[in-house]
Protein backbone atom coordinates (compact mmCIF):
# COMPACT_ATOMS: atom_id res chain seq x y z
CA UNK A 1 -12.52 -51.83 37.04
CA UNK A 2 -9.81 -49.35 38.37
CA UNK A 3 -8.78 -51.82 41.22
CA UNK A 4 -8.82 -55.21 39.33
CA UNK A 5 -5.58 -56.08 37.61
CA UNK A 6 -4.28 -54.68 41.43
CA UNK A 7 -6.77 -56.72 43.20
CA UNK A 8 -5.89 -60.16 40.88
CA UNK A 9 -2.41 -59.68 42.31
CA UNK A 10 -3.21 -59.25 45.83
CA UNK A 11 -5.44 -62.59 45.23
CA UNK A 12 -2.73 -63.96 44.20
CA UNK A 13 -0.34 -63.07 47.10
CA UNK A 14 -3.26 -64.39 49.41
CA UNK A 15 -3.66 -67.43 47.75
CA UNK A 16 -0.56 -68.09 48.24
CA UNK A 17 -0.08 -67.55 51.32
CA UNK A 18 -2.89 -69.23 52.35
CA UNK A 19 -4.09 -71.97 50.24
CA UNK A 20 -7.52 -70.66 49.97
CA UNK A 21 -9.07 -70.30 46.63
CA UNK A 22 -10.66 -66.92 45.75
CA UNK A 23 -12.44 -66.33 42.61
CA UNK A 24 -12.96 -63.04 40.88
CA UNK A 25 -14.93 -61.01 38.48
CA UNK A 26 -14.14 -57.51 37.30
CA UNK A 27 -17.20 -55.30 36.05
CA UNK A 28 -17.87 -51.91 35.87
CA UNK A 29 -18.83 -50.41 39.44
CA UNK A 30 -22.41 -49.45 38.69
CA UNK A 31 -22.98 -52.99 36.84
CA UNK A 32 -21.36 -54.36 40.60
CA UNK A 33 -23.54 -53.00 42.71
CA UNK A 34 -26.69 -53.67 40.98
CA UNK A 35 -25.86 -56.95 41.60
CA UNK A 36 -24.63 -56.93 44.87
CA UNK A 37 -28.19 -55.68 45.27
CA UNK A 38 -30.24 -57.74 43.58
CA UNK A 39 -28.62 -60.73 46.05
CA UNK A 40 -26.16 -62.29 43.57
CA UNK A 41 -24.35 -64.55 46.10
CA UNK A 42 -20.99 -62.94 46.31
CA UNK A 43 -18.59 -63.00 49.59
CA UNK A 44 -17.01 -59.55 49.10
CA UNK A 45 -17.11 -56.61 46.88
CA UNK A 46 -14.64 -53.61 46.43
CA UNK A 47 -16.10 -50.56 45.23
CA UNK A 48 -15.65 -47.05 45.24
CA UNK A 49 -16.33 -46.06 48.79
CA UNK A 50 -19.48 -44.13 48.89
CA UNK A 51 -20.97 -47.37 47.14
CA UNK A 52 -19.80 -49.46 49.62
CA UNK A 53 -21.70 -47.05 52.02
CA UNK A 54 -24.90 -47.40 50.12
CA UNK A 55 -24.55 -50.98 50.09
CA UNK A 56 -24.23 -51.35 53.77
CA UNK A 57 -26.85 -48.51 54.40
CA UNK A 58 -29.77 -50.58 52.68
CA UNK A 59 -28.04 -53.83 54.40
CA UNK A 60 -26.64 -55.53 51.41
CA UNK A 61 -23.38 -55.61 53.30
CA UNK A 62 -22.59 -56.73 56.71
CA UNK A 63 -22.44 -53.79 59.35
CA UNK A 64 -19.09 -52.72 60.48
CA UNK A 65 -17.04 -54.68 57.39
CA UNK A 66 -15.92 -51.73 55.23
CA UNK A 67 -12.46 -51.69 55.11
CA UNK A 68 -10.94 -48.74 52.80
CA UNK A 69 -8.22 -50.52 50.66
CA UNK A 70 -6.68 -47.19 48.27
CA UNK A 71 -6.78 -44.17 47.26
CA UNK A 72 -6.74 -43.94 43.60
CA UNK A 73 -6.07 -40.70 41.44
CA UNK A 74 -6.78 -39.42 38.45
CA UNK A 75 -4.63 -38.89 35.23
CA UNK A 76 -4.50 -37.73 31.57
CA UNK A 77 -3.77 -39.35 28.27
CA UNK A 78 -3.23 -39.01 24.90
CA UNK A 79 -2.50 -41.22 21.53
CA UNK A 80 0.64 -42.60 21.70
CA UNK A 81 2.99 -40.23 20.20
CA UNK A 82 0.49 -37.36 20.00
CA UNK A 83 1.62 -33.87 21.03
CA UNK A 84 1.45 -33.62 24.49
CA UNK A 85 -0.67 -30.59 26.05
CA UNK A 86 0.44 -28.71 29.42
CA UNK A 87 -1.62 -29.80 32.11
CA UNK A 88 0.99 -28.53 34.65
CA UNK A 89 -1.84 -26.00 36.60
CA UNK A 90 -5.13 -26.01 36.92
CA UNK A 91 -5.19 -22.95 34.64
CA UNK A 92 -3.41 -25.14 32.16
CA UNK A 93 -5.66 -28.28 32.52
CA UNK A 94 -8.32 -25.75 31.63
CA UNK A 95 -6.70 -24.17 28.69
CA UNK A 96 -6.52 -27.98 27.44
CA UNK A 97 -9.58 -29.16 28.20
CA UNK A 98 -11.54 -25.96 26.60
CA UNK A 99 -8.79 -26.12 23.21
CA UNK A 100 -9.21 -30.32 23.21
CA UNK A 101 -10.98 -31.95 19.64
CA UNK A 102 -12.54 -34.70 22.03
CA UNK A 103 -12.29 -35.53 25.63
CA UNK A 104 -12.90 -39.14 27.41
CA UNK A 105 -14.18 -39.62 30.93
CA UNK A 106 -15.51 -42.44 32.43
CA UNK A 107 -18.91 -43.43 33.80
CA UNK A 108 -17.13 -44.20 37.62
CA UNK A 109 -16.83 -41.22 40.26
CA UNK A 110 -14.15 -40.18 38.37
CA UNK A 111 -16.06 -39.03 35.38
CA UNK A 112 -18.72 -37.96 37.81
CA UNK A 113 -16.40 -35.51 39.70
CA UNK A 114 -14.81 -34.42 36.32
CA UNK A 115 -18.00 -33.07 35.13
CA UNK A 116 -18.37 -31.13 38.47
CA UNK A 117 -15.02 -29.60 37.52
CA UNK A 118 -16.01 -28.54 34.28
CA UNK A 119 -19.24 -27.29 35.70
CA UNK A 120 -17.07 -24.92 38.32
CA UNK A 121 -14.85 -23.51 35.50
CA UNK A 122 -17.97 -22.34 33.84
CA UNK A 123 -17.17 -24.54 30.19
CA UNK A 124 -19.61 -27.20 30.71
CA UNK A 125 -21.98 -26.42 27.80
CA UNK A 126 -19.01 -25.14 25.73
CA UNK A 127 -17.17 -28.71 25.78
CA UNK A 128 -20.65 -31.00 25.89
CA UNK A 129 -20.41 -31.56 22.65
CA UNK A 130 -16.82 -32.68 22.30
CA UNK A 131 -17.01 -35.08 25.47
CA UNK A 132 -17.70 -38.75 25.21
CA UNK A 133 -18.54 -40.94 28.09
CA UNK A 134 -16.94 -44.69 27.63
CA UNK A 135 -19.55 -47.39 27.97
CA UNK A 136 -19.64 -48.87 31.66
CA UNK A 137 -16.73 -51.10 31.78
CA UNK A 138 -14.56 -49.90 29.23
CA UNK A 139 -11.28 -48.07 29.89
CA UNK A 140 -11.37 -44.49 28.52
CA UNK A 141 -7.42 -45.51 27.51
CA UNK A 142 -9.41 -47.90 24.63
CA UNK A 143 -11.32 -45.29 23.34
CA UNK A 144 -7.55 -42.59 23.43
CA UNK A 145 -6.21 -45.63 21.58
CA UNK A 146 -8.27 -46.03 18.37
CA UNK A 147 -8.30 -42.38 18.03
CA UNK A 148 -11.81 -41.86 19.37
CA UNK A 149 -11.05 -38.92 21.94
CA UNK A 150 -7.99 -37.18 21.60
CA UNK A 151 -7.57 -36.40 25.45
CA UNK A 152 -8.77 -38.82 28.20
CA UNK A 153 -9.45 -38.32 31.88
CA UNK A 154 -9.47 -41.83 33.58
CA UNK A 155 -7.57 -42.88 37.19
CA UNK A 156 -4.60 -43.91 36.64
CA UNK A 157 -4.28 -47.54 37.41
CA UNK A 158 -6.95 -47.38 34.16
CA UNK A 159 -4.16 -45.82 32.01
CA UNK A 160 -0.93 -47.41 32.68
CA UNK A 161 -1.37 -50.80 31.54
CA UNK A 162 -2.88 -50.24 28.07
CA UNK A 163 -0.84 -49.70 25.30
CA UNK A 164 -1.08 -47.37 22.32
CA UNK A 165 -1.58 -44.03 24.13
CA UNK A 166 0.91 -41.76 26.66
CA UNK A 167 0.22 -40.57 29.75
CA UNK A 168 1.36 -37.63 30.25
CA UNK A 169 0.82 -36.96 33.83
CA UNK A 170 -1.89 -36.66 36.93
CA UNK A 171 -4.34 -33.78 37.09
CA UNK A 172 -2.69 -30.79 38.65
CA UNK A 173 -2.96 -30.97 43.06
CA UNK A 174 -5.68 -28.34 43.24
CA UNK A 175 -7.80 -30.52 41.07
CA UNK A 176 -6.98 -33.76 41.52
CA UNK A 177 -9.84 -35.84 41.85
CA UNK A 178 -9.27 -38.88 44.12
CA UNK A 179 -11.18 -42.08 45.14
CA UNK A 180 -11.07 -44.40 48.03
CA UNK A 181 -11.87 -47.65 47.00
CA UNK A 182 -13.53 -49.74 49.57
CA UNK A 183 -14.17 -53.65 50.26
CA UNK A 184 -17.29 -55.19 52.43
CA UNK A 185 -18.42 -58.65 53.61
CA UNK A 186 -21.85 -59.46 51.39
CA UNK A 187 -24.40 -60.09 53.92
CA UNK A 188 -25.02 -63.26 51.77
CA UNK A 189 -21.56 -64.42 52.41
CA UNK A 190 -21.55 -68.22 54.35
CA UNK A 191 -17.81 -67.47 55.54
CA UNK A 192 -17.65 -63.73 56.79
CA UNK A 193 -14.69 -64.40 58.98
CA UNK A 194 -12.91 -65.95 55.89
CA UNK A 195 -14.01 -62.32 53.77
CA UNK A 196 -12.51 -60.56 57.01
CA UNK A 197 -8.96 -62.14 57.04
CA UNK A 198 -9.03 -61.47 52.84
CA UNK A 199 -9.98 -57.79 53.57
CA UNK A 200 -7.26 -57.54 56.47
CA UNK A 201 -4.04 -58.83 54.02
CA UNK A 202 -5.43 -56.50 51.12
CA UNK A 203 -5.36 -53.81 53.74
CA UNK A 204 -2.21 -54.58 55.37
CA UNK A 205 1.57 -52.50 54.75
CA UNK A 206 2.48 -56.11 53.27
CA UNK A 207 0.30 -54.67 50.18
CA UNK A 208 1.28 -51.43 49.94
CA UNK A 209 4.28 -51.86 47.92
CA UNK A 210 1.41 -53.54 45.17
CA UNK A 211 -0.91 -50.79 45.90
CA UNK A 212 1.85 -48.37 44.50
CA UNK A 213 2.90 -50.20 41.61
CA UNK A 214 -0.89 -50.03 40.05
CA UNK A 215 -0.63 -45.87 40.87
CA UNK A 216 -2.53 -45.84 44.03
CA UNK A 217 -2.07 -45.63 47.60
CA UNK A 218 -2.71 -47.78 50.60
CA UNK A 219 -5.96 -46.64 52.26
């Protein structure tokens, strides 16, 4: 879900460019790959990188056809027009995070590496109660919206677009928590050279400028 308003516009570009029609559907990375699995007849995915690398480990992917696309980072959010916290440090983020009502994270490797965090600063149990996990899918930003959390931890691309809530900035450098999101030919696919020319424009420097207008960087 983090990549697909930017990947609808590279499809777009492409199309284009090309004439060839590509057709897309956006769901939630675990919801993806399930069905990349269970041999849903797709040409391509884009995933989060070490899913990509399961996928083509257990061959639902064609060998050699990853092709790393961004790098995608995370950031913070509140209600629109609530007081913004400092989350200038690390030490900061913490201070937050541990004084927070509610906190949002998501069920992608995002959330997955912002429980580790919590973990390592030793307030996991203390903040369990007050975190809430959106449903596979849904942006974190929709639940900082209707008031649900009061802070949300989602990548950015996530957060930008929506409306109602502020962002009010990335997670500090030491802590940033970054993912590379990946595309592979399906080993399904009937026109894997077609998938491979796709996967080469989304990864060229004409795309970058894109890339950095959804908050990530080219791959």
């Amino acid at each position: 879900m983090a990549t697909r308003q930017l990947l609808a516009e590279l499809l777009a570009a492409y199309q284009k460019r090309t004439g060839r029609s590509v057709a897309m559907e956006s769901v939630g990375g675990v919801d993806a790959a399930k069905r990349v699995q269970a041999g849903e007849p797709f040409d391509v995915v884009v995933l989060a990188s070490d899913a990509i690398d399961k996928l083509l480990a257990a061959g639902h992917l064609l060998a050699g056809s990853k092709v790393d696309l961004v790098h995608s980072g995370v950031a913070v959010a509140v209600r629109a027009g609530a007081a913004r916290p400092d989350i200038g440090s690390e030490e900061a983020l913490k201070r937050t995070v541990q004084g927070a009502k509610s906190i949002g994270y998501s069920t992608g490797p995002s959330g997955v590496a912002l429980t580790q965090l919590f973990e390592r600063w030793g307030i996991a149990d203390a903040v369990r109660q007050r975190t809430v996990q959106a449903p596979p899918g849904m942006p974190v930003g929709a639940l900082v919206a209707r008031g649900e959390v009061a802070l949300g931890f989602q990548q950015l691309s996530e957060l930008m677009h929506l409306e109602d809530i502020d962002v009010i900035g990335p997670l500090p450098d030491a802590v940033q928590i970054t993912t590379t999101f990946s595309g592979g030919v399906c080993a399904a696919s009937q026109q894997a050279d077609a998938v491979r020319a796709l996967l080469d424009f989304m990864a060229s420097p004409e795309a970058a400028a894109t890339k950095r207008l959804h908050g990530m960087e080219p791959a």
